[in-house]
N, C-alpha and C. Protein backbone atom coordinates (compact mmCIF):
# COMPACT_ATOMS: atom_id res chain seq x y z
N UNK A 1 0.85 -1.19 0.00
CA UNK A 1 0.00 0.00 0.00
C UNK A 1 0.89 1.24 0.00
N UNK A 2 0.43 2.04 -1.13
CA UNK A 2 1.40 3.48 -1.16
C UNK A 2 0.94 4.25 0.36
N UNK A 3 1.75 5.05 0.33
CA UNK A 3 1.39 6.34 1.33
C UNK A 3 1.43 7.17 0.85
N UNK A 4 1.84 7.42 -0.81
CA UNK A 4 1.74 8.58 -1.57
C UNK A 4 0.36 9.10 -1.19
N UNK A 5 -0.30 10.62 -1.17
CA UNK A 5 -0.71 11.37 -1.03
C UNK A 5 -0.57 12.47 -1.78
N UNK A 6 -2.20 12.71 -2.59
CA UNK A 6 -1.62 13.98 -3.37
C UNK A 6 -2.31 14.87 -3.03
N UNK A 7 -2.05 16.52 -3.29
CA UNK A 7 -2.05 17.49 -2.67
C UNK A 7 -3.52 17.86 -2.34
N UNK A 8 -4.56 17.22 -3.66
CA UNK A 8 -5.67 17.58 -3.41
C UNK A 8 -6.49 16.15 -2.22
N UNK A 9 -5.41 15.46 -1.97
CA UNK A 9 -5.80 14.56 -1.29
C UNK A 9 -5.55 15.10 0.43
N UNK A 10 -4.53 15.51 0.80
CA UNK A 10 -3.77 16.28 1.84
C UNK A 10 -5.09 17.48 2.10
N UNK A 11 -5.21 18.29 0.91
CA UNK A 11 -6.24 19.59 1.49
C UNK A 11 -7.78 18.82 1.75
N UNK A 12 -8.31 17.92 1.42
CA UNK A 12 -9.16 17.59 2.23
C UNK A 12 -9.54 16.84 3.36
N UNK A 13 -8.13 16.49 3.31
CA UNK A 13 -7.74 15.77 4.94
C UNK A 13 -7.96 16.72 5.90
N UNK A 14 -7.17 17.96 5.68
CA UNK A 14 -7.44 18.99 6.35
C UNK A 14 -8.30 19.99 6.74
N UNK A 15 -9.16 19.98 5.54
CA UNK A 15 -10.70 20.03 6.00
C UNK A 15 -11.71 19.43 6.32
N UNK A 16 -11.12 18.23 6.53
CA UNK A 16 -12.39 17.43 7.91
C UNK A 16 -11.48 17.30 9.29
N UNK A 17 -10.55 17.32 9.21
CA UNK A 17 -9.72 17.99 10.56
C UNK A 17 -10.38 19.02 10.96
N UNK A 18 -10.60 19.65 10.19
CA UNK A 18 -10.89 21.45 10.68
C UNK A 18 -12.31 21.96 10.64
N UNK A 19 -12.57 22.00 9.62
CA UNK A 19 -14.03 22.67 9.19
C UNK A 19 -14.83 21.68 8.79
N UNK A 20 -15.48 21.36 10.01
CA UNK A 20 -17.37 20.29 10.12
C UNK A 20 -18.19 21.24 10.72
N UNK A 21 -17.72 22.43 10.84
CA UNK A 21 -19.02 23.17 11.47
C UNK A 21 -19.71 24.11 10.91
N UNK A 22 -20.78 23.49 10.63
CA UNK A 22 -21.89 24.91 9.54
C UNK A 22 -21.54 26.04 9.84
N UNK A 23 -21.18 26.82 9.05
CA UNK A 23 -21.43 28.47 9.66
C UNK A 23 -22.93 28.77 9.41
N UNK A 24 -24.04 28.27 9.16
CA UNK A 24 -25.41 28.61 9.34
C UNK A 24 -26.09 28.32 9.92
N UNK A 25 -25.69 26.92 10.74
CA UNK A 25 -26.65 26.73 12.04
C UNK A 25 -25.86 26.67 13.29
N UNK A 26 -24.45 26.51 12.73
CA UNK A 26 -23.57 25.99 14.10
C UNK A 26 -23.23 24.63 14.22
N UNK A 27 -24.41 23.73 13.93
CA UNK A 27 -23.98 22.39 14.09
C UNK A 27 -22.52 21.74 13.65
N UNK A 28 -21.71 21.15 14.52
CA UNK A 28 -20.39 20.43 14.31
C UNK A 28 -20.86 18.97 14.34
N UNK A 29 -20.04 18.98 12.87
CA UNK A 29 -20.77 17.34 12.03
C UNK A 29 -19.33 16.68 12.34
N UNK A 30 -19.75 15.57 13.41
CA UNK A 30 -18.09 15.00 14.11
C UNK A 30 -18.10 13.54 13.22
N UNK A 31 -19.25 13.20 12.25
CA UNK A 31 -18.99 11.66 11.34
C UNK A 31 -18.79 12.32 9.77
N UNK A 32 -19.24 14.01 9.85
CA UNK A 32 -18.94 14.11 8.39
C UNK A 32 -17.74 14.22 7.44
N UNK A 33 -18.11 14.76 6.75
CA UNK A 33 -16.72 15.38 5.60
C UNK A 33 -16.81 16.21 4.39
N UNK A 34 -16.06 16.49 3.79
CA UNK A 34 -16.14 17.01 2.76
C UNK A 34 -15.99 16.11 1.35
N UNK A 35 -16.85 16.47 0.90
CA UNK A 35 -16.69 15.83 -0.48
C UNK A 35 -15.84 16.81 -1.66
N UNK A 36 -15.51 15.70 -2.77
CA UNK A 36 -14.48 16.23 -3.91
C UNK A 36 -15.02 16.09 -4.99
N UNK A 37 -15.03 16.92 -5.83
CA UNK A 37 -15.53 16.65 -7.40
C UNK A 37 -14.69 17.75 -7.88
N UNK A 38 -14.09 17.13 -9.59
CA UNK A 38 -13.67 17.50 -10.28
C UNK A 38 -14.27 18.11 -11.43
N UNK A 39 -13.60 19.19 -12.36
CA UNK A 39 -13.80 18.74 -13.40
C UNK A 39 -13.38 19.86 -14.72
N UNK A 40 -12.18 18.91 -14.99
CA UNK A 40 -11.05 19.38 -15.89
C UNK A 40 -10.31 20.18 -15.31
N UNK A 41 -10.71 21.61 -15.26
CA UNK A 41 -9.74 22.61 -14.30
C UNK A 41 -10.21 23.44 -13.32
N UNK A 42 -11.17 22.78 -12.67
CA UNK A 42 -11.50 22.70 -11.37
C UNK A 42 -11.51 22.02 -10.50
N UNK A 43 -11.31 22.52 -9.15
CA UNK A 43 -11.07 20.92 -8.35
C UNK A 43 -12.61 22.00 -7.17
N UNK A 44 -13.70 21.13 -6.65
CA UNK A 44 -14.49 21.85 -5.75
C UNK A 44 -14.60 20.67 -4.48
N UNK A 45 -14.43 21.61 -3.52
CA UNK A 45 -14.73 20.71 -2.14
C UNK A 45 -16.07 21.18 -1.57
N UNK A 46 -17.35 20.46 -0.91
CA UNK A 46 -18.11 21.24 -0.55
C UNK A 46 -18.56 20.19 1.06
N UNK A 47 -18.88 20.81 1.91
CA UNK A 47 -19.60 20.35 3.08
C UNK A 47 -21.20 20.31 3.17
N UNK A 48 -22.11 19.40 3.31
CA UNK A 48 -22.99 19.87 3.54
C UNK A 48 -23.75 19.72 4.64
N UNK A 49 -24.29 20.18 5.49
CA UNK A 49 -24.43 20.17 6.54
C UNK A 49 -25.83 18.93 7.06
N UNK A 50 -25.95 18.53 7.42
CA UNK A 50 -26.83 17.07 7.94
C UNK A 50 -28.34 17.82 8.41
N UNK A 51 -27.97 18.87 9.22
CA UNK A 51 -28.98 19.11 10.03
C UNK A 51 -30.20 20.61 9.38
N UNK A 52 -29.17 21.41 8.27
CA UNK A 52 -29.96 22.56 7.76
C UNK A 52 -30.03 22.45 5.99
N UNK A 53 -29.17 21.14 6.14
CA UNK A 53 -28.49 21.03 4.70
C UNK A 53 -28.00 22.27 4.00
N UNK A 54 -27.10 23.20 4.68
CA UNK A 54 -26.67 24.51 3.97
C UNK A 54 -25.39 24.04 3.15
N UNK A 55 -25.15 24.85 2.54
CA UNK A 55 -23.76 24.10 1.49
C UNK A 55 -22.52 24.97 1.38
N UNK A 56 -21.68 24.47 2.18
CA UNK A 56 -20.09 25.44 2.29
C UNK A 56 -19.14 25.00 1.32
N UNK A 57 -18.74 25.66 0.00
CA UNK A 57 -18.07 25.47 -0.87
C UNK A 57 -16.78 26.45 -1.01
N UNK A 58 -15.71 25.20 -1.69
CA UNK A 58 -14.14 25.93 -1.86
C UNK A 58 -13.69 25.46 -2.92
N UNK A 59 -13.60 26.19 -3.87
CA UNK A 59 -13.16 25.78 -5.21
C UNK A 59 -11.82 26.29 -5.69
N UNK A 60 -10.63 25.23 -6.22
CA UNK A 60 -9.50 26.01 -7.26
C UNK A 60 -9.92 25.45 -8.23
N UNK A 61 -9.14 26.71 -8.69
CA UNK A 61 -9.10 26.62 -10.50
C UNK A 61 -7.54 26.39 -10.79
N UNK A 62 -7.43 25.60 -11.80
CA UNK A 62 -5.90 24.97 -12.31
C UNK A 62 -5.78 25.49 -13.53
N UNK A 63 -4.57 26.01 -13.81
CA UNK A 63 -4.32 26.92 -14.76
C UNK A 63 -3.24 26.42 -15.61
């Protein structure tokens, strides 16, 4: 098994480390995560929240 890790793999590690907590209701989602979708030269991460279903999104663009 590799341990390679790639970068867009690393930044969403770090945002379920960090940010599970809605900024619209407050609720801290301690089983959730962030999800990843691509596509072509975008990479978008978004959270969505369990309890208000609000949607916290972070998108790069690859150039």
């Amino acid at each position: 098994m590799s341990s390679f890790r790639s970068p867009f793999e690393r930044l969403r590690a770090k945002f379920d480390e960090s940010e599970l907590k809605c900024p619209a209701c407050g609720y801290m989602d301690t089983d959730g995560g962030w999800r990843v979708s691509t596509s072509g030269s975008r990479v978008q991460y978004q959270f969505i929240c369990p309890t208000c279903h609000a949607i916290e999104t972070r998108e790069m663009r690859l150039e």
